[in-house]
C-alpha atoms as a PDB file:
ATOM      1  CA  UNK A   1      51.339 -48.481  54.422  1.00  0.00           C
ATOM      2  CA  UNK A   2      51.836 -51.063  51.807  1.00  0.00           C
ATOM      3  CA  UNK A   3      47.908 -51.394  51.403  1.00  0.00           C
ATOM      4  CA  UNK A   4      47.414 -47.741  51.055  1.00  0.00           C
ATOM      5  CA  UNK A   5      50.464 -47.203  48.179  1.00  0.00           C
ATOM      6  CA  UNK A   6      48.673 -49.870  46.521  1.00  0.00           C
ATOM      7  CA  UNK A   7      45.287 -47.818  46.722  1.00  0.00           C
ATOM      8  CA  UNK A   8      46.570 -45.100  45.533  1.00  0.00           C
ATOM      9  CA  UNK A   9      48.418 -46.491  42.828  1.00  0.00           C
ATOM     10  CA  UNK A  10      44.539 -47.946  41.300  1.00  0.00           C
ATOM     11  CA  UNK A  11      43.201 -44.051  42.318  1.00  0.00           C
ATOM     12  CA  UNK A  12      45.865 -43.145  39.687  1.00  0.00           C
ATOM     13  CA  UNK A  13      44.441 -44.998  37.006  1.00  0.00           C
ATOM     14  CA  UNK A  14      42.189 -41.993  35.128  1.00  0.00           C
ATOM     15  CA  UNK A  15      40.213 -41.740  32.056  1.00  0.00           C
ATOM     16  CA  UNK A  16      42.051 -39.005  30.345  1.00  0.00           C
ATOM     17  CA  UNK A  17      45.035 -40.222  29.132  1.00  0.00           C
ATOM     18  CA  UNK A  18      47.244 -37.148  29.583  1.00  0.00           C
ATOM     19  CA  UNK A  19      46.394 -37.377  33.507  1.00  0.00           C
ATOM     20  CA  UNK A  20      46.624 -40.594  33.878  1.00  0.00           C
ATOM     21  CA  UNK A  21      49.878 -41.123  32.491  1.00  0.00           C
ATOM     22  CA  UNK A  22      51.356 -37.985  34.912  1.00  0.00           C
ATOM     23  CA  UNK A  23      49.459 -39.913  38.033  1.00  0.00           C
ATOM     24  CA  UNK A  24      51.229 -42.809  37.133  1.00  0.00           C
ATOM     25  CA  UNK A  25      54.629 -41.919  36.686  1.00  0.00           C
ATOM     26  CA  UNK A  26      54.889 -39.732  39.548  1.00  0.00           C
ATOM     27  CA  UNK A  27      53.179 -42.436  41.991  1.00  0.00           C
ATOM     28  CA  UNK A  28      55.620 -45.051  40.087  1.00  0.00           C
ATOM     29  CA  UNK A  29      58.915 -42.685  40.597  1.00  0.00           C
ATOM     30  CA  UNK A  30      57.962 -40.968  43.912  1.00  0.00           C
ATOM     31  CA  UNK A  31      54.708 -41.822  45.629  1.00  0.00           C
ATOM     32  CA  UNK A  32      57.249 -43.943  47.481  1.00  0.00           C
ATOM     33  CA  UNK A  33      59.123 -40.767  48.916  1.00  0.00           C
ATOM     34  CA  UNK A  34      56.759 -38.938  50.415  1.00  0.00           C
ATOM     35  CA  UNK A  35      56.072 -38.789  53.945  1.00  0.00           C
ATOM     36  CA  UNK A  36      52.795 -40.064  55.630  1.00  0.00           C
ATOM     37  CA  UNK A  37      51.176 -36.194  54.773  1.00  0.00           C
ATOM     38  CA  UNK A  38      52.210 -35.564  51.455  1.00  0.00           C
ATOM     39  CA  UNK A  39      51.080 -38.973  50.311  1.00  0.00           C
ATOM     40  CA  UNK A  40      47.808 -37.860  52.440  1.00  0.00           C
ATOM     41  CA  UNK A  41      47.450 -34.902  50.321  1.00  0.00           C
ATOM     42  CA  UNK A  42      48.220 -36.512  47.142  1.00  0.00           C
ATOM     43  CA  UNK A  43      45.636 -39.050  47.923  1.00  0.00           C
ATOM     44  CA  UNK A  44      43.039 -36.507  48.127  1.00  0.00           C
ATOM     45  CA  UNK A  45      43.936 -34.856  45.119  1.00  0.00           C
ATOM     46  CA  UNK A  46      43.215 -37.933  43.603  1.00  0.00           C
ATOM     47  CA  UNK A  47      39.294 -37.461  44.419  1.00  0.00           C
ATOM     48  CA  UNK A  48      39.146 -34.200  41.923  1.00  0.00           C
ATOM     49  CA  UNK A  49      37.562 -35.378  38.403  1.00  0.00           C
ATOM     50  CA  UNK A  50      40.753 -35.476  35.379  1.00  0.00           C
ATOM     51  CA  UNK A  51      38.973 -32.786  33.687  1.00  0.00           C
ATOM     52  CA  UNK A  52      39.757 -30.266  36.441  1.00  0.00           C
ATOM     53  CA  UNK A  53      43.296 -31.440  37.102  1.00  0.00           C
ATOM     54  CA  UNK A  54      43.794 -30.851  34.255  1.00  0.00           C
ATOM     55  CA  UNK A  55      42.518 -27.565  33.716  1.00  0.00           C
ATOM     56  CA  UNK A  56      44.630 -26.921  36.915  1.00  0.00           C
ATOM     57  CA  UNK A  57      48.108 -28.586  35.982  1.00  0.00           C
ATOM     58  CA  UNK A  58      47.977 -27.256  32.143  1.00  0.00           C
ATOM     59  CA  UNK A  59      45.796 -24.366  32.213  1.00  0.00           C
ATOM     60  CA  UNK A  60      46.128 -22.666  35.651  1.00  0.00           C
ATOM     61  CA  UNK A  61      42.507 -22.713  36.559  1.00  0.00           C
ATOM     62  CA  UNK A  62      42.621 -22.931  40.265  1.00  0.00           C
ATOM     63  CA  UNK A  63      41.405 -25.470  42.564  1.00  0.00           C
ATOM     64  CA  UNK A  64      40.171 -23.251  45.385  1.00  0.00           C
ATOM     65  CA  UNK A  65      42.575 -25.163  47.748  1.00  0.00           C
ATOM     66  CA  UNK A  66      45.345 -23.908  48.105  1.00  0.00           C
ATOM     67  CA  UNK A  67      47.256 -26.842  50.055  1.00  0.00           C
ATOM     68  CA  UNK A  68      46.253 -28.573  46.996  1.00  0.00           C
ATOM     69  CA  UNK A  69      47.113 -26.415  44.548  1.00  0.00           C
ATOM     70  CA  UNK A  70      50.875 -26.223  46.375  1.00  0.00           C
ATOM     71  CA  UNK A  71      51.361 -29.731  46.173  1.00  0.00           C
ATOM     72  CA  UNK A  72      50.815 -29.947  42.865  1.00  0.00           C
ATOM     73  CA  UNK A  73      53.208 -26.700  41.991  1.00  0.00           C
ATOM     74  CA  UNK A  74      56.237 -28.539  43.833  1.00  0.00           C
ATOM     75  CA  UNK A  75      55.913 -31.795  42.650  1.00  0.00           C
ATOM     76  CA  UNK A  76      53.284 -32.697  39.815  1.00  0.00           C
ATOM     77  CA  UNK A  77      54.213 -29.635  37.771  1.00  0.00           C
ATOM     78  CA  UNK A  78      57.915 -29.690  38.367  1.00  0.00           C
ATOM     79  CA  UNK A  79      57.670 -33.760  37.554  1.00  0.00           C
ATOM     80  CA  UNK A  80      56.256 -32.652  34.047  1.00  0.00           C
ATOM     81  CA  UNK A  81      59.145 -29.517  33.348  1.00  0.00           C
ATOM     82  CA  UNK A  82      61.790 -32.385  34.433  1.00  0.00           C
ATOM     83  CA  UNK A  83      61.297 -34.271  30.759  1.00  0.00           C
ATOM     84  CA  UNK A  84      59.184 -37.151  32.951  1.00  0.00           C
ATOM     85  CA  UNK A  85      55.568 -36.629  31.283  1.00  0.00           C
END
């Protein structure tokens, strides 16, 4: 598992600065919490392009997934409203 936190942690690294400081900082303060399907999920989240992320986490514009979309409600959004990003 070590292997693939480490992956994911490099997937984080983004060309728009506002996402890839939230990728980050969540992977950095929880990536290490999640259970084997959540860090799945969050894994393929990682394979959308920063421009739609980030119409999705700041503007709402929806995904079309909606497994996505509610893992990114209860954890990348709330990680933002907690003062963290």
């Amino acid at each position: 598992m070590n292997q693939e936190i480490n992956r994911i942690y490099w997937k984080c690294r983004r060309g728009m600065r506002e996402i890839d400081l939230l990728l980050r900082e969540f992977a950095q303060e929880k990536l290490p919490m999640l259970d084997e399907k959540d860090v799945s999920i969050f894994d393929s989240i990682l394979d959308y392009d920063d421009q739609k992320l980030f119409d999705y986490i700041f503007k709402n514009v929806s995904l079309n997934n909606p497994q996505h979309e509610s893992f990114i409600n209860n954890n990348l959004k709330k990680f933002t409203k907690q003062g963290n990003f």
